[in-house]
N, C-alpha and C. Protein backbone atom coordinates (compact mmCIF):
# COMPACT_ATOMS: atom_id res chain seq x y z
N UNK A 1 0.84 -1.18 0.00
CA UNK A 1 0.00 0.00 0.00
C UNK A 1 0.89 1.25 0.00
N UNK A 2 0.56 2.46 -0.40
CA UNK A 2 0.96 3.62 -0.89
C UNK A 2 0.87 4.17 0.32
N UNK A 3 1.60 5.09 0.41
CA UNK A 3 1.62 6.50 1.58
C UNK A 3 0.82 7.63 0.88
N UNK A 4 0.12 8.72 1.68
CA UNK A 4 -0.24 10.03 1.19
C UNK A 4 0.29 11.07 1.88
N UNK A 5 -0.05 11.98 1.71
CA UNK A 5 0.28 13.42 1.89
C UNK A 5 -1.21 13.73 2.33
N UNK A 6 -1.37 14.29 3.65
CA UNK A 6 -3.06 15.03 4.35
C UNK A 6 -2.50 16.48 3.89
N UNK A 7 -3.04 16.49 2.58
CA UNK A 7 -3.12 17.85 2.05
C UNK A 7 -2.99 19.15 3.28
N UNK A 8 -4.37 19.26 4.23
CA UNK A 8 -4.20 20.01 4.79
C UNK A 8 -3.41 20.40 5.99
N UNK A 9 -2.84 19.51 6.03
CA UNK A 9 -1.39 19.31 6.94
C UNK A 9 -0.30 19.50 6.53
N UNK A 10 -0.36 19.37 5.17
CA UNK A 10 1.63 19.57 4.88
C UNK A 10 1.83 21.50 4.72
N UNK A 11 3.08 21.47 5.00
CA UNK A 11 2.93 22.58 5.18
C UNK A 11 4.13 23.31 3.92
N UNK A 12 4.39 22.25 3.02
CA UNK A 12 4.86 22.30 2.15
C UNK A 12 6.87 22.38 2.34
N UNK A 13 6.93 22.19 3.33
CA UNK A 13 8.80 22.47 3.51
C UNK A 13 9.86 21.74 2.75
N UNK A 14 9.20 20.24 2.03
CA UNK A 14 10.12 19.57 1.17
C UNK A 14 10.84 18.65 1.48
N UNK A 15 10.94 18.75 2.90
CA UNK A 15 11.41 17.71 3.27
C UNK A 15 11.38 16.05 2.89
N UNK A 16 10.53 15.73 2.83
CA UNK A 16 9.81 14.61 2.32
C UNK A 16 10.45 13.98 0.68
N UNK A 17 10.22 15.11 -0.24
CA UNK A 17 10.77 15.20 -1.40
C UNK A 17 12.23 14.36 -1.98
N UNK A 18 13.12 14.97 -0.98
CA UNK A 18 14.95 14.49 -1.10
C UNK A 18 14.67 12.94 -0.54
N UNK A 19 14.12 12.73 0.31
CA UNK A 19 14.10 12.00 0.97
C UNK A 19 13.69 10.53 0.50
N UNK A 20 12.92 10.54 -0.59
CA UNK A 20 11.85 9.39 -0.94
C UNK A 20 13.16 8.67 -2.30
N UNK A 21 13.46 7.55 -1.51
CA UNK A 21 14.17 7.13 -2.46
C UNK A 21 13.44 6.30 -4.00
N UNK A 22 12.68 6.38 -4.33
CA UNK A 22 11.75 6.38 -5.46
C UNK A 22 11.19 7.47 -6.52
N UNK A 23 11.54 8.36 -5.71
CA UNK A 23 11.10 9.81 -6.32
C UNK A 23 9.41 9.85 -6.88
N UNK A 24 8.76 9.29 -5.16
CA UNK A 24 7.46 9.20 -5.77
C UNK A 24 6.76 10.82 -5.09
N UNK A 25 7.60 11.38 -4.84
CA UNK A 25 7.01 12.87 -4.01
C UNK A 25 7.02 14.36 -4.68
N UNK A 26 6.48 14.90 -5.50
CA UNK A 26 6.72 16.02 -5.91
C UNK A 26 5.40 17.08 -5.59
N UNK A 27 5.80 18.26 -6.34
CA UNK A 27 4.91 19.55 -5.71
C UNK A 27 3.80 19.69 -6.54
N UNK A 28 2.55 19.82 -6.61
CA UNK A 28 1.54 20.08 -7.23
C UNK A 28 0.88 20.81 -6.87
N UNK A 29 0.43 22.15 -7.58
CA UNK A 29 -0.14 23.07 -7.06
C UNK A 29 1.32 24.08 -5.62
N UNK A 30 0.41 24.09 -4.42
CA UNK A 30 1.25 24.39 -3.37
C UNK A 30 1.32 23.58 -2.26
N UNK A 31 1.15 21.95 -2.80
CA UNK A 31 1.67 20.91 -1.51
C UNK A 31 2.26 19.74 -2.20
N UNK A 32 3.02 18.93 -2.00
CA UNK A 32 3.82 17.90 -2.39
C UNK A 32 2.49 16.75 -2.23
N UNK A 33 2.42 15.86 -3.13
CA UNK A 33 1.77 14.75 -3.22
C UNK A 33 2.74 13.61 -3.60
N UNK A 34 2.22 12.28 -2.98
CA UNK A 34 2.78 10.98 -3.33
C UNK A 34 2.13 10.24 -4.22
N UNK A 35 2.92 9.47 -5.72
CA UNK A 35 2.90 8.98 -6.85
C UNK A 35 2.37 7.35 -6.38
N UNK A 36 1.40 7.07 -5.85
CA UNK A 36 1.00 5.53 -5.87
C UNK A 36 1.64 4.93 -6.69
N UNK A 37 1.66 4.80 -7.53
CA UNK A 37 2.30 3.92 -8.66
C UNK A 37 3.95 3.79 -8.20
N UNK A 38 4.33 4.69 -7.94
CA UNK A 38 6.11 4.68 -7.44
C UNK A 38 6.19 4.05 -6.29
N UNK A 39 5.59 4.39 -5.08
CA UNK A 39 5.57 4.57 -3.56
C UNK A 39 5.71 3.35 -3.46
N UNK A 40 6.64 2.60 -3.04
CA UNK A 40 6.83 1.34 -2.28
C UNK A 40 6.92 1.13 -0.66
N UNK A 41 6.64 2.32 0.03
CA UNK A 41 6.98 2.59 1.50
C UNK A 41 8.35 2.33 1.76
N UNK A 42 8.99 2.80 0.62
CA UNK A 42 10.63 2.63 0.97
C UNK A 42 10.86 1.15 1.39
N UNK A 43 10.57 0.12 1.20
CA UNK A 43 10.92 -1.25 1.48
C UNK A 43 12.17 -1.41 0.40
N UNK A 44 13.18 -1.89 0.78
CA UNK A 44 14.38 -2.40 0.23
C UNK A 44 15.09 -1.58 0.57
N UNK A 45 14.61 -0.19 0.79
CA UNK A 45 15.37 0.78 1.31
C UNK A 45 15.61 1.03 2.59
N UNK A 46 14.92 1.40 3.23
CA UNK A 46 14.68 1.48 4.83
C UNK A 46 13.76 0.65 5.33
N UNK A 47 14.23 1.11 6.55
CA UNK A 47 13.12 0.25 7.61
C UNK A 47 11.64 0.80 7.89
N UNK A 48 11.45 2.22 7.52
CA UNK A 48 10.10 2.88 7.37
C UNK A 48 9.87 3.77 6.53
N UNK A 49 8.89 3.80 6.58
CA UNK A 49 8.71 5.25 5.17
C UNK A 49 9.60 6.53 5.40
N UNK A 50 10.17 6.99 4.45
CA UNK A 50 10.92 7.93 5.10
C UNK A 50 10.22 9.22 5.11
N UNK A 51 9.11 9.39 4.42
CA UNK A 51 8.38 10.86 4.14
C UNK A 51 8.09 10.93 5.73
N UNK A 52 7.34 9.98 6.27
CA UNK A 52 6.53 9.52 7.56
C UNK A 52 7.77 9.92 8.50
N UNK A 53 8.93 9.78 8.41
CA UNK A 53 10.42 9.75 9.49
C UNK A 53 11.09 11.39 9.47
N UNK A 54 11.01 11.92 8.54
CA UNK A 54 11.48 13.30 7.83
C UNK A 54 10.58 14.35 8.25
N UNK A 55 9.28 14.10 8.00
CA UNK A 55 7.62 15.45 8.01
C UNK A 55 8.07 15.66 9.53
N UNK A 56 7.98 17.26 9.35
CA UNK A 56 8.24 17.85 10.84
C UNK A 56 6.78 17.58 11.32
N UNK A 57 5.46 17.53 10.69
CA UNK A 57 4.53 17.58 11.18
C UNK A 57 4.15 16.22 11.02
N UNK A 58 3.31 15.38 12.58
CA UNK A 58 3.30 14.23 12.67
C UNK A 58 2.06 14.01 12.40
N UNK A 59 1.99 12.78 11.16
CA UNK A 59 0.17 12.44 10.97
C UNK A 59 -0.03 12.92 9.47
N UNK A 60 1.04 13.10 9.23
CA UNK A 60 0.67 13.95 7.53
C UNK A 60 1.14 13.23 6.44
N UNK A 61 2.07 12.39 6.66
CA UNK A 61 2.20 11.07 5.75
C UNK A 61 2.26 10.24 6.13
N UNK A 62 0.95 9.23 5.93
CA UNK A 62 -0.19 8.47 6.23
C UNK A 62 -0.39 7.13 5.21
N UNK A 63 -0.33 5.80 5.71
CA UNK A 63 -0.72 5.20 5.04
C UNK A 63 -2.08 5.34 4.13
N UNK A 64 -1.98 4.91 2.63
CA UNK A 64 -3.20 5.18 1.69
C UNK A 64 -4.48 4.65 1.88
């Protein structure tokens, strides 16, 4: 399953972005959204999602 972005929670800082070794995170509009199709929850890579480990704000990248 995919991770999201709670729109009204991100607060847009980018963090998330560098971070996603898939490059399933980019900016749309004025908040970063996650690419389902890419998003593997970072498995092979880490041990947790990294958007979810990185977001200063907690609860905003969220399983899909």
């Amino acid at each position: 399953m995919a991770y999201k972005i709670i729109a009204s929670q991100c607060t847009a800082c980018g963090a998330c972005e560098f971070e996603c070794p898939n490059t399933a995170i980019a900016m749309k509009g004025d908040i970063y959204v996650i690419d389902a199709v890419k998003c593997t929850q970072c498995e092979g890579h880490f041990d947790e999602p990294q958007c979810a480990a990185v977001c200063p704000v907690e609860g905003t990248c969220v399983p899909a």
